[in-house]
Protein backbone atom coordinates (compact mmCIF):
# COMPACT_ATOMS: atom_id res chain seq x y z
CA UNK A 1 0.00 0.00 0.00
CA UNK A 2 1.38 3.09 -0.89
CA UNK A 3 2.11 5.70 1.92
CA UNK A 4 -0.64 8.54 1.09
CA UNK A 5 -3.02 5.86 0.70
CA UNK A 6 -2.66 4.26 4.03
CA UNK A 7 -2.03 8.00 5.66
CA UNK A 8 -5.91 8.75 4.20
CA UNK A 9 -6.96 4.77 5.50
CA UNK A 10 -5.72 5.89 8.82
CA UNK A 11 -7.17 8.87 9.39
CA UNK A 12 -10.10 7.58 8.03
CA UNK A 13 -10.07 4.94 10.75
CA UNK A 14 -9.24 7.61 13.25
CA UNK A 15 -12.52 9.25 11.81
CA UNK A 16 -14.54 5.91 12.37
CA UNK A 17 -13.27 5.14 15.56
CA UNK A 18 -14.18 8.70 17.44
CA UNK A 19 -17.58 8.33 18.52
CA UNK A 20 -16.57 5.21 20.50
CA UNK A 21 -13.58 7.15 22.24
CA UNK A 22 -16.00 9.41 23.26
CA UNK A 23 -18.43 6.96 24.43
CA UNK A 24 -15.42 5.28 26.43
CA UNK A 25 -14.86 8.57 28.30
CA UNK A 26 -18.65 9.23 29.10
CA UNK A 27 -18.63 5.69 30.22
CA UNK A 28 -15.32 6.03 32.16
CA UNK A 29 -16.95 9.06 33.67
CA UNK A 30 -20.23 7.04 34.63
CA UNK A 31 -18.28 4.82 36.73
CA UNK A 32 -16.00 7.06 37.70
CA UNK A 33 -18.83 9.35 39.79
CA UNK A 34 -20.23 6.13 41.58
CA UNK A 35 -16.69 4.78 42.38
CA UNK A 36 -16.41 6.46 46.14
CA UNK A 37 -19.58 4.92 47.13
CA UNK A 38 -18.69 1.65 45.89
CA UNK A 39 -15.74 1.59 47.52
CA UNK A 40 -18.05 2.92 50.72
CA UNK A 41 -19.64 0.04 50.33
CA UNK A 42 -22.26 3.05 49.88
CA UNK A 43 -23.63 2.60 46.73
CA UNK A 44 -27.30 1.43 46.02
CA UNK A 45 -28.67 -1.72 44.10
CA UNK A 46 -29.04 1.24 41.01
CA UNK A 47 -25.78 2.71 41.26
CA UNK A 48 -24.10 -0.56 40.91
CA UNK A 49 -26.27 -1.78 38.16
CA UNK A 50 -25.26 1.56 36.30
CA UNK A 51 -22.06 0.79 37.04
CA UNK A 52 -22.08 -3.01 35.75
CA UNK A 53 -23.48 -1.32 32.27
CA UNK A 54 -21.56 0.90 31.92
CA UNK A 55 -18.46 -1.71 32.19
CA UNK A 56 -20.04 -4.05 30.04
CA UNK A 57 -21.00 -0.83 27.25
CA UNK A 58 -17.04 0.43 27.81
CA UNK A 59 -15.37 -3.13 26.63
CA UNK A 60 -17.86 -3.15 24.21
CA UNK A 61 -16.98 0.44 23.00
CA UNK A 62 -13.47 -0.48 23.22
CA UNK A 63 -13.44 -3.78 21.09
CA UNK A 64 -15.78 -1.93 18.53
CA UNK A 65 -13.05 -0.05 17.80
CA UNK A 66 -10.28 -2.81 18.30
CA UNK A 67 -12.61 -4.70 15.86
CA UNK A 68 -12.21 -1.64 12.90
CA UNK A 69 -8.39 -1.78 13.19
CA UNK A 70 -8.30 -5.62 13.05
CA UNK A 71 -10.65 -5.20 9.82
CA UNK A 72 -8.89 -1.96 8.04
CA UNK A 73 -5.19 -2.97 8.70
CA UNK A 74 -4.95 -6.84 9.34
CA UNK A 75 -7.84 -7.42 7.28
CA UNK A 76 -8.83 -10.49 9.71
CA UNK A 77 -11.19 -9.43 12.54
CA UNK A 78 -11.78 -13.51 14.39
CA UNK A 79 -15.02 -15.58 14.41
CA UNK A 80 -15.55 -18.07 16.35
CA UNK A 81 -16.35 -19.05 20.07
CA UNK A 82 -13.27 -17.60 21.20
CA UNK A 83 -13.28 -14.75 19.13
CA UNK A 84 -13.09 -11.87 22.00
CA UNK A 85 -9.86 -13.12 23.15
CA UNK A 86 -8.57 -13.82 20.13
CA UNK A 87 -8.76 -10.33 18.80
CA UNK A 88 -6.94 -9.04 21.65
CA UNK A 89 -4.08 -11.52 21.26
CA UNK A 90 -4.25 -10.42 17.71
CA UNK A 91 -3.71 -6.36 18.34
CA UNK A 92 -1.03 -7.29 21.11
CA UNK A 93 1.56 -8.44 19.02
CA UNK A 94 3.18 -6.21 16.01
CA UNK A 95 2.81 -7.44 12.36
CA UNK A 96 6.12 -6.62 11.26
CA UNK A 97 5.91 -4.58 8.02
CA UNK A 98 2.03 -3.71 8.35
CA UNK A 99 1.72 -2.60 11.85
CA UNK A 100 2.84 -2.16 15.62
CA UNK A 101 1.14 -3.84 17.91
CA UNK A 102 -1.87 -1.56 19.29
CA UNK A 103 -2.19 -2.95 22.39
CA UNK A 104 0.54 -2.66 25.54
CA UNK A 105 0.61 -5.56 28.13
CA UNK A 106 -1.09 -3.76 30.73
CA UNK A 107 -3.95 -2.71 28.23
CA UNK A 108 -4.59 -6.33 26.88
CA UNK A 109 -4.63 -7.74 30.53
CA UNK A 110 -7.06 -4.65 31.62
CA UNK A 111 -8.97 -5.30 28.75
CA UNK A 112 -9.61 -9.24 29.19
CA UNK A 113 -10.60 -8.90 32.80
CA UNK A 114 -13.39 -6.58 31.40
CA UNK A 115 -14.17 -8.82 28.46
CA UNK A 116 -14.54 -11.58 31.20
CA UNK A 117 -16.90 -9.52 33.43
CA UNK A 118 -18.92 -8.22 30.40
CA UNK A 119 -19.25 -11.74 29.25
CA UNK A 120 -20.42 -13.26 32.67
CA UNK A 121 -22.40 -10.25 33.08
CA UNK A 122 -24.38 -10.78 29.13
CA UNK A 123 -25.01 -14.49 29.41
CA UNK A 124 -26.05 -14.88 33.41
CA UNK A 125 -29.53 -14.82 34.16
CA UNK A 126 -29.56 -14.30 36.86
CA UNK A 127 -26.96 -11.36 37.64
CA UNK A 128 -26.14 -11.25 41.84
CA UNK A 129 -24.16 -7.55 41.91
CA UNK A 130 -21.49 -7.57 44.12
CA UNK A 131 -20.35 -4.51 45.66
CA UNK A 132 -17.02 -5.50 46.46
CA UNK A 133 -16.37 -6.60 42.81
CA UNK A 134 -17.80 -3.87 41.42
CA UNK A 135 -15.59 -1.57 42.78
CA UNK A 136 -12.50 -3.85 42.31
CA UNK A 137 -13.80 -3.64 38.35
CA UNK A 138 -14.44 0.19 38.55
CA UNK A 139 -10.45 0.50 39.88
CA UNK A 140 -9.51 -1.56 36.91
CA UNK A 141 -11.01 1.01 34.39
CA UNK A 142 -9.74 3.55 36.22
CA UNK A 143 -6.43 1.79 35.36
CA UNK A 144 -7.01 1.12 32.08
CA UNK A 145 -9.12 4.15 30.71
CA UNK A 146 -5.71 6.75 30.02
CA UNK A 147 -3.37 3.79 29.34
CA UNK A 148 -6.10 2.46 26.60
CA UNK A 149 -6.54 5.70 25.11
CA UNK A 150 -2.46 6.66 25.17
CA UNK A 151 -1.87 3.14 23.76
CA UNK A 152 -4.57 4.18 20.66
CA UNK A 153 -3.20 7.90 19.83
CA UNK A 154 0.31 6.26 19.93
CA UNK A 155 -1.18 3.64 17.54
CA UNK A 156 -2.37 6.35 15.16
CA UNK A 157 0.77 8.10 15.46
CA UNK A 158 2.97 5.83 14.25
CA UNK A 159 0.54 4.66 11.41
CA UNK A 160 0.01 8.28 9.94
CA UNK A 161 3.82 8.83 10.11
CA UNK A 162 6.19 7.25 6.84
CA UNK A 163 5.76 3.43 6.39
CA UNK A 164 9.35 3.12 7.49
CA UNK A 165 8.64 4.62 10.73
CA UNK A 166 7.24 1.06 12.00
């Protein structure tokens, strides 16, 4: 691919991809105002179920736009039962000559705890809150929110630069 036509794919995808960053950060924020009570112990039986959304809607957010890179620039998102995971394993590592890996170590690990709470939390039934948890998974975003979005604008950085810059 030449390099004006992958500088106009990449901002392109940097295009696509802003309406989920900002939903991250609203979401980040969401949590973010019920994490003192949680950690209080304070928080009602709606607080924490706004908080459990909101963590499921953020990795959600998040993978959408893991899922556009994987399509644009590897031009393999996964299928498959194992799929979630697999796309993060795939954006963690670099593909030498088409991109650097988009994901650091402490993003992909902050991002597969969520992907493991938003999957118990979309496929239980019955869905027992608890507090404790919840504000052990609201600490995680907190840890993962900047890092994630640093990790990204680094990502796009080095992709709109010259091809020989990765």
């Amino acid at each position: 691919m030449s390099g004006t036509l992958r500088t106009v794919r990449v901002a392109r995808l940097r295009a696509s991809v802003a309406a989920e960053r900002e939903a991250m950060a609203q979401l980040f924020a969401r949590v973010s105002a019920r994490q003192a009570a949680l950690a209080r112990g304070e928080a009602s039986e709606g607080a924490e179920a706004v908080v459990a959304v909101s963590l499921h809607h953020y990795y959600t957010a998040a993978e959408t736009v893991l899922t556009r890179i994987a399509r644009e620039v590897d031009e393999d998102v996964p299928r498959g039962g194992s799929a979630h995971k697999r796309l993060l394993d795939q954006l963690s590592v670099e593909i030498p000559g088409v991109r650097p890996k988009v994901l650091s170590a402490a993003s992909y690990q902050g991002l597969d705890e969520l992907r493991k709470f938003r999957h118990f939390f979309r496929h239980a039934y019955v869905v027992d809150l608890d507090p404790d948890q919840l504000a052990a998974r609201a600490d995680a975003l907190s840890a993962l929110h900047d890092g994630l979005l640093a990790d990204l604008d680094a990502w796009f950085a080095v992709m709109s630069a010259s091809p020989a810059a990765h």
